[in-house]
PDB file of N, CA and C in Angstrom:
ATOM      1  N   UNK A   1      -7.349   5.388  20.593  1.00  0.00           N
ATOM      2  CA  UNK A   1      -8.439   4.460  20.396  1.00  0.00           C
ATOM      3  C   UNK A   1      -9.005   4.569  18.971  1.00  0.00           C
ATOM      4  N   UNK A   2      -9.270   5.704  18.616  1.00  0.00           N
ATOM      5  CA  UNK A   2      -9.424   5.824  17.121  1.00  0.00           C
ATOM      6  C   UNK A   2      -8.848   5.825  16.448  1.00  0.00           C
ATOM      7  N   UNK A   3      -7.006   5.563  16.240  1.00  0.00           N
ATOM      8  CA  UNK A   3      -6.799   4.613  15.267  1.00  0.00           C
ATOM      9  C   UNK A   3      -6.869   3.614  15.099  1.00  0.00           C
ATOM     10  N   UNK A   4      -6.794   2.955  16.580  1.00  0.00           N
ATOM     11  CA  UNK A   4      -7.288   1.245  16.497  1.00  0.00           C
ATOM     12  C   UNK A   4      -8.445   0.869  15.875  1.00  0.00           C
ATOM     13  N   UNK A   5      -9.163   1.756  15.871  1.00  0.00           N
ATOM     14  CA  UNK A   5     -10.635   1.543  14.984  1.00  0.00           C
ATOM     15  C   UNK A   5     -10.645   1.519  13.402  1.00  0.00           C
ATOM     16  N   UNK A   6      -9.912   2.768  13.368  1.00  0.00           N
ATOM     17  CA  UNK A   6      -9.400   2.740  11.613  1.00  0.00           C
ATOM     18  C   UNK A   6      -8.617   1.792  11.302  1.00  0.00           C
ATOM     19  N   UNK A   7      -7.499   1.307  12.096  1.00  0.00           N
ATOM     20  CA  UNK A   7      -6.746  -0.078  11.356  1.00  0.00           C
ATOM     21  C   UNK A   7      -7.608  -0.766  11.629  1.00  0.00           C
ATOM     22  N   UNK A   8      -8.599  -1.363  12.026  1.00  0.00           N
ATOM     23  CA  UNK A   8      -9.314  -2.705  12.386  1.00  0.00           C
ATOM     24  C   UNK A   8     -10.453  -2.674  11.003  1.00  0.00           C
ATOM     25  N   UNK A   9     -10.853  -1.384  10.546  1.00  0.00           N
ATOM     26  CA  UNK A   9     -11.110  -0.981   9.786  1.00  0.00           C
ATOM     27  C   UNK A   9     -11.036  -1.395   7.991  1.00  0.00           C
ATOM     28  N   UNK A  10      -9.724  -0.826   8.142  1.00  0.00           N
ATOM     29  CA  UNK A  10      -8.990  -0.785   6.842  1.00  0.00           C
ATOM     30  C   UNK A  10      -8.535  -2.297   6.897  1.00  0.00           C
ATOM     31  N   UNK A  11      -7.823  -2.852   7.739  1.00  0.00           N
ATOM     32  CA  UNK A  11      -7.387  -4.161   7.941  1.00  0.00           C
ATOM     33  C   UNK A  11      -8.966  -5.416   6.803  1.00  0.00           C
ATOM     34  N   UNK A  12     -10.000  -4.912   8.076  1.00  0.00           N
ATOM     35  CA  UNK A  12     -11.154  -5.589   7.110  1.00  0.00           C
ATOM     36  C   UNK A  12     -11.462  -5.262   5.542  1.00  0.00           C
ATOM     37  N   UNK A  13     -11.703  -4.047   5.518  1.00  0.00           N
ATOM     38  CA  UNK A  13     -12.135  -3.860   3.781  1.00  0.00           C
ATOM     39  C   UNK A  13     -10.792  -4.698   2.974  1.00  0.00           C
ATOM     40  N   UNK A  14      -9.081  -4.626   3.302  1.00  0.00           N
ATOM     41  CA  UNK A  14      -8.200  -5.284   2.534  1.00  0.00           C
ATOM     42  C   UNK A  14      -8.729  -7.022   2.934  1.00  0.00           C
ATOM     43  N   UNK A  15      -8.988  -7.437   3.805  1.00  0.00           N
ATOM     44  CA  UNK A  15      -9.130  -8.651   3.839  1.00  0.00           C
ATOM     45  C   UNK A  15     -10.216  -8.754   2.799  1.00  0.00           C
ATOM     46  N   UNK A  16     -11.380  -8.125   2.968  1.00  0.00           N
ATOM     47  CA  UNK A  16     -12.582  -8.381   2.076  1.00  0.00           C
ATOM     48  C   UNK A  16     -12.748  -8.229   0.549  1.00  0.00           C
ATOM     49  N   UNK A  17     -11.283  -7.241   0.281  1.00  0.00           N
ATOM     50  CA  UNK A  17     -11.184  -6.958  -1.170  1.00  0.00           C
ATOM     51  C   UNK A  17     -10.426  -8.214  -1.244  1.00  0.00           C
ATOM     52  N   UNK A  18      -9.597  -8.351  -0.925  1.00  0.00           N
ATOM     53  CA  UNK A  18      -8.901 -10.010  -1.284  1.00  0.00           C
ATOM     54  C   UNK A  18      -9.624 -11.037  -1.164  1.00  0.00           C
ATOM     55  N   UNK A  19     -10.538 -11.581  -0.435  1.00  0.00           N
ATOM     56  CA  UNK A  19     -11.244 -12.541  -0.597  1.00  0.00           C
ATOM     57  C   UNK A  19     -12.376 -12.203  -1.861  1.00  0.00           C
ATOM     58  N   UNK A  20     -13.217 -11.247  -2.289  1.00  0.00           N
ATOM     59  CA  UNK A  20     -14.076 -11.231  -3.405  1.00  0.00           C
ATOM     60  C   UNK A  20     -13.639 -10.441  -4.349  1.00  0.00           C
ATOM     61  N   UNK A  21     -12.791  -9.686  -4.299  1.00  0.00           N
ATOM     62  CA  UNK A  21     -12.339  -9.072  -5.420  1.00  0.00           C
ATOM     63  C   UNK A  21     -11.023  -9.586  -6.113  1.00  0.00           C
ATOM     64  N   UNK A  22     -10.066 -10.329  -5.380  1.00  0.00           N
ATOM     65  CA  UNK A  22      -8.760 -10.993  -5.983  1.00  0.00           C
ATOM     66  C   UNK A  22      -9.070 -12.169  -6.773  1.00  0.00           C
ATOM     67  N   UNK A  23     -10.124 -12.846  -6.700  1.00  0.00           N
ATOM     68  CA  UNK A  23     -10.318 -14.013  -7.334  1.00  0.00           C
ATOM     69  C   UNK A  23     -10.832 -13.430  -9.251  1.00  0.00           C
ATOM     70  N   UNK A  24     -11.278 -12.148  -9.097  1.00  0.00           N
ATOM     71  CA  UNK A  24     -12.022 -11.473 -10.261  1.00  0.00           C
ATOM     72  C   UNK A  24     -10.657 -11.365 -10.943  1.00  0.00           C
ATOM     73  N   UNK A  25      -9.920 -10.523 -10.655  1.00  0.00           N
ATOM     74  CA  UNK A  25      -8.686 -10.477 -11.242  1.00  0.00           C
ATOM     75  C   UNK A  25      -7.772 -10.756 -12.135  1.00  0.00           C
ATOM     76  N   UNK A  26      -7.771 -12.308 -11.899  1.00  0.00           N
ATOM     77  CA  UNK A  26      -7.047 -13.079 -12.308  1.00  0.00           C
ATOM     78  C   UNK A  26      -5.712 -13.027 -12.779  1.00  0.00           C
ATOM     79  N   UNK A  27      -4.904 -12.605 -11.441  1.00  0.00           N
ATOM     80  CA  UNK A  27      -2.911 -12.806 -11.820  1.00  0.00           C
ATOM     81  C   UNK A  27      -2.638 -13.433 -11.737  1.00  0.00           C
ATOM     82  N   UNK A  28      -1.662 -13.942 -12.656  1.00  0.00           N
ATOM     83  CA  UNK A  28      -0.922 -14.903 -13.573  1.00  0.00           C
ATOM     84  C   UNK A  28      -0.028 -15.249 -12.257  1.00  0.00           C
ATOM     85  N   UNK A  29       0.109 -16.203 -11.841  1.00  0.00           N
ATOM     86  CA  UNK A  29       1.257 -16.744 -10.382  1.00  0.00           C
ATOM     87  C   UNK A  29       2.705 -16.904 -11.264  1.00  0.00           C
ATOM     88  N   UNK A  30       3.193 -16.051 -11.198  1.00  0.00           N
ATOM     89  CA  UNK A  30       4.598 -15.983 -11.836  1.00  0.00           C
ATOM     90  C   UNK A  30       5.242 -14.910 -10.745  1.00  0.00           C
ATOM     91  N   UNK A  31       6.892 -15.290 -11.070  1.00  0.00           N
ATOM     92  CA  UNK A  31       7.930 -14.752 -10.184  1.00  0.00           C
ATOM     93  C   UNK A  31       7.737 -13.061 -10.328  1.00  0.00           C
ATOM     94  N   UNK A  32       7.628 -12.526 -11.222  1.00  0.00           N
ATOM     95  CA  UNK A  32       7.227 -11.115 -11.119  1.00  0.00           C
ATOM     96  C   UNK A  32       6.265 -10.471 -10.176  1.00  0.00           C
ATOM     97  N   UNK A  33       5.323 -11.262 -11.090  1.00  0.00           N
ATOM     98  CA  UNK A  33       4.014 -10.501  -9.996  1.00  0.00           C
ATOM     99  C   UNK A  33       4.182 -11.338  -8.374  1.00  0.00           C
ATOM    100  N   UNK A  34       4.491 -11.866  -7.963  1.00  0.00           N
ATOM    101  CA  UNK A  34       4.989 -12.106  -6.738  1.00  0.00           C
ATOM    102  C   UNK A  34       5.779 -11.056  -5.834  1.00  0.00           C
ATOM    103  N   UNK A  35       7.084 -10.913  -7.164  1.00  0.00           N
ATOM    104  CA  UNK A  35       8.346  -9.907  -6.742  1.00  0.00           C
ATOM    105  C   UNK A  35       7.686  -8.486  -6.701  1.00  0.00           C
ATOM    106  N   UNK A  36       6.388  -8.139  -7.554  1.00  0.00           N
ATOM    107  CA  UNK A  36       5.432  -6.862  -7.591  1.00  0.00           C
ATOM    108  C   UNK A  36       4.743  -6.646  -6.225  1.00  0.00           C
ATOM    109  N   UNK A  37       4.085  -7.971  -5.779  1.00  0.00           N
ATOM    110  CA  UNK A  37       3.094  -7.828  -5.033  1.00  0.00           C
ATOM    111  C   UNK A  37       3.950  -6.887  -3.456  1.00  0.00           C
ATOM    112  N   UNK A  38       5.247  -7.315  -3.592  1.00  0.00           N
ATOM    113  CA  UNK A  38       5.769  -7.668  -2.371  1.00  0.00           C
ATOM    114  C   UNK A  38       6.256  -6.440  -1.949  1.00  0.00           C
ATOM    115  N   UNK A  39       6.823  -5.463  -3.059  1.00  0.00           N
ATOM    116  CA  UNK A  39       8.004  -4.624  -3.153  1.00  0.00           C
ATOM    117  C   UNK A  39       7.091  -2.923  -3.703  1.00  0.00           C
ATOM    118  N   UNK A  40       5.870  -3.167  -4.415  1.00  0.00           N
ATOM    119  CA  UNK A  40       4.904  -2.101  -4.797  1.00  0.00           C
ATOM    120  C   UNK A  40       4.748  -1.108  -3.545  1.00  0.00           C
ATOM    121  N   UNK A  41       3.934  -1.688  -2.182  1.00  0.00           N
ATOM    122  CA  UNK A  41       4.203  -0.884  -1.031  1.00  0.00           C
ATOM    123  C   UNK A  41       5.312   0.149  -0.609  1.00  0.00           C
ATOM    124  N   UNK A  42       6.465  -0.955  -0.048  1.00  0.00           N
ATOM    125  CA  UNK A  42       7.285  -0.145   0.262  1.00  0.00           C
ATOM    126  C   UNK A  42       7.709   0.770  -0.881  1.00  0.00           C
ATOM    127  N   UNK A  43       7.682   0.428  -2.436  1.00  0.00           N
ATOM    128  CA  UNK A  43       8.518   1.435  -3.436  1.00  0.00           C
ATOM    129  C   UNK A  43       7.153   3.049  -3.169  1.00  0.00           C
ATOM    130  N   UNK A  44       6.141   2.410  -3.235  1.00  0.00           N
ATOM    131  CA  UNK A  44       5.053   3.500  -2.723  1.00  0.00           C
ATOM    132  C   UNK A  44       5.577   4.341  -1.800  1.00  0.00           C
ATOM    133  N   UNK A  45       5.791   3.808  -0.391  1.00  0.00           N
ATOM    134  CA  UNK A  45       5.811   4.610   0.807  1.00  0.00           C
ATOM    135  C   UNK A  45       7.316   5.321   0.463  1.00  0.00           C
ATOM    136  N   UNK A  46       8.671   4.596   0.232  1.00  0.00           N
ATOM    137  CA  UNK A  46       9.385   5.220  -0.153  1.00  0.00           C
ATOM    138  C   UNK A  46       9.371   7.335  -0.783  1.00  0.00           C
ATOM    139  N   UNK A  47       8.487   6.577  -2.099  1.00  0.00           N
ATOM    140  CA  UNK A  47       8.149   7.814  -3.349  1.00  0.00           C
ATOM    141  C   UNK A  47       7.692   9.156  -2.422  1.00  0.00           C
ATOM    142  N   UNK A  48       6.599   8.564  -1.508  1.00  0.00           N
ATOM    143  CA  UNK A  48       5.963   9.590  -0.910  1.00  0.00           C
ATOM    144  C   UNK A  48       6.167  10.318   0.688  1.00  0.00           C
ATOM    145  N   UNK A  49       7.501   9.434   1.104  1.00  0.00           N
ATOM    146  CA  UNK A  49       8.075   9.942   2.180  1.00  0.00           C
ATOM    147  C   UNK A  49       9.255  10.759   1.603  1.00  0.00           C
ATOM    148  N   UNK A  50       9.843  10.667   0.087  1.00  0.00           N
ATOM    149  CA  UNK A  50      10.880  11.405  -0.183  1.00  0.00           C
ATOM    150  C   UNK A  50      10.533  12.478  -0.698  1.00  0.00           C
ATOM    151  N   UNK A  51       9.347  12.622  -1.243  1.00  0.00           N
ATOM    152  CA  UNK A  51       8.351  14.153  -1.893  1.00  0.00           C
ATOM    153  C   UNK A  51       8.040  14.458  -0.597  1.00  0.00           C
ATOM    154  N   UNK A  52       7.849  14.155   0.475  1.00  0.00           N
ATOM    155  CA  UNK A  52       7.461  14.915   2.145  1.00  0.00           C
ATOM    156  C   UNK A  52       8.609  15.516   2.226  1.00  0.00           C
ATOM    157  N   UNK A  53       9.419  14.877   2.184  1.00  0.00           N
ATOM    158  CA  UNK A  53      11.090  15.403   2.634  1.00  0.00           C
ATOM    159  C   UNK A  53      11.633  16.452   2.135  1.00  0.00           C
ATOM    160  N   UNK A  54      11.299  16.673   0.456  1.00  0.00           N
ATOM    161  CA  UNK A  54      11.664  17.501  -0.517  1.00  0.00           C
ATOM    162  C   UNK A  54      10.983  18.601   0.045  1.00  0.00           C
ATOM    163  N   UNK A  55       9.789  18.195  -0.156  1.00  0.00           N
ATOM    164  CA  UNK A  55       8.509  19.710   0.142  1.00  0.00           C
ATOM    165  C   UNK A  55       9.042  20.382   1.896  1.00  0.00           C
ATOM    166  N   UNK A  56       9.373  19.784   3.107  1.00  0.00           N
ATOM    167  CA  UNK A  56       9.487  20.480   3.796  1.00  0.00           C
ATOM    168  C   UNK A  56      11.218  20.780   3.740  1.00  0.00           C
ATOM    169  N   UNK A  57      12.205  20.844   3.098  1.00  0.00           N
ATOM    170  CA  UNK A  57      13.526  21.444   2.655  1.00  0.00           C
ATOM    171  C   UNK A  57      13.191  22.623   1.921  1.00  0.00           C
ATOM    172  N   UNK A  58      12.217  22.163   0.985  1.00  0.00           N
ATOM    173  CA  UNK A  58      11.947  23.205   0.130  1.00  0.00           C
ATOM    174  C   UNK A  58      11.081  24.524   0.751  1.00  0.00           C
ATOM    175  N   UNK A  59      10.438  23.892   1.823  1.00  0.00           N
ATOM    176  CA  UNK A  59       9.391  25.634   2.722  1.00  0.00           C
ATOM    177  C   UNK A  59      10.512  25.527   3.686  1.00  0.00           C
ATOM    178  N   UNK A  60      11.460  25.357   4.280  1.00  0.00           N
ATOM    179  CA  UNK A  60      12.181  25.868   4.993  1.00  0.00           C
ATOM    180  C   UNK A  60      13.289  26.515   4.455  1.00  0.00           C
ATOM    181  N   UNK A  61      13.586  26.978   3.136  1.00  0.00           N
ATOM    182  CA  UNK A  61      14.649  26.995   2.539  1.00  0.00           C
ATOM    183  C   UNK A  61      14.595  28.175   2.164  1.00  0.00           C
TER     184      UNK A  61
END
């Protein structure tokens, strides 16, 4: 139940930063920052599930 609370959560503050804070911004609507917007996440979660991976090889090792 309490993560459903935290995603319902977090879900709102990203909706709310995108509605008043994305307009401040101002990105350029081009094929990059599109191809950025899309692919930044997963290259994120990637980075930091493969340093998890490293670090527990590395204490079991």
């Amino acid at each position: 139940m309490l993560f459903l609370v935290k995603l319902l959560l977090l879900s709102a503050l990203i909706s709310l930063g995108i509605k008043y804070i994305g307009p401040v911004l101002k990105i350029a609507p081009n094929d990059l920052n599109a191809l950025l917007g899309v692919l930044i996440f997963p290259l994120f979660m990637t980075g930091v599930l493969w340093w998890r991976g490293s670090r527990k090889i590395e204490s079991q090792g």
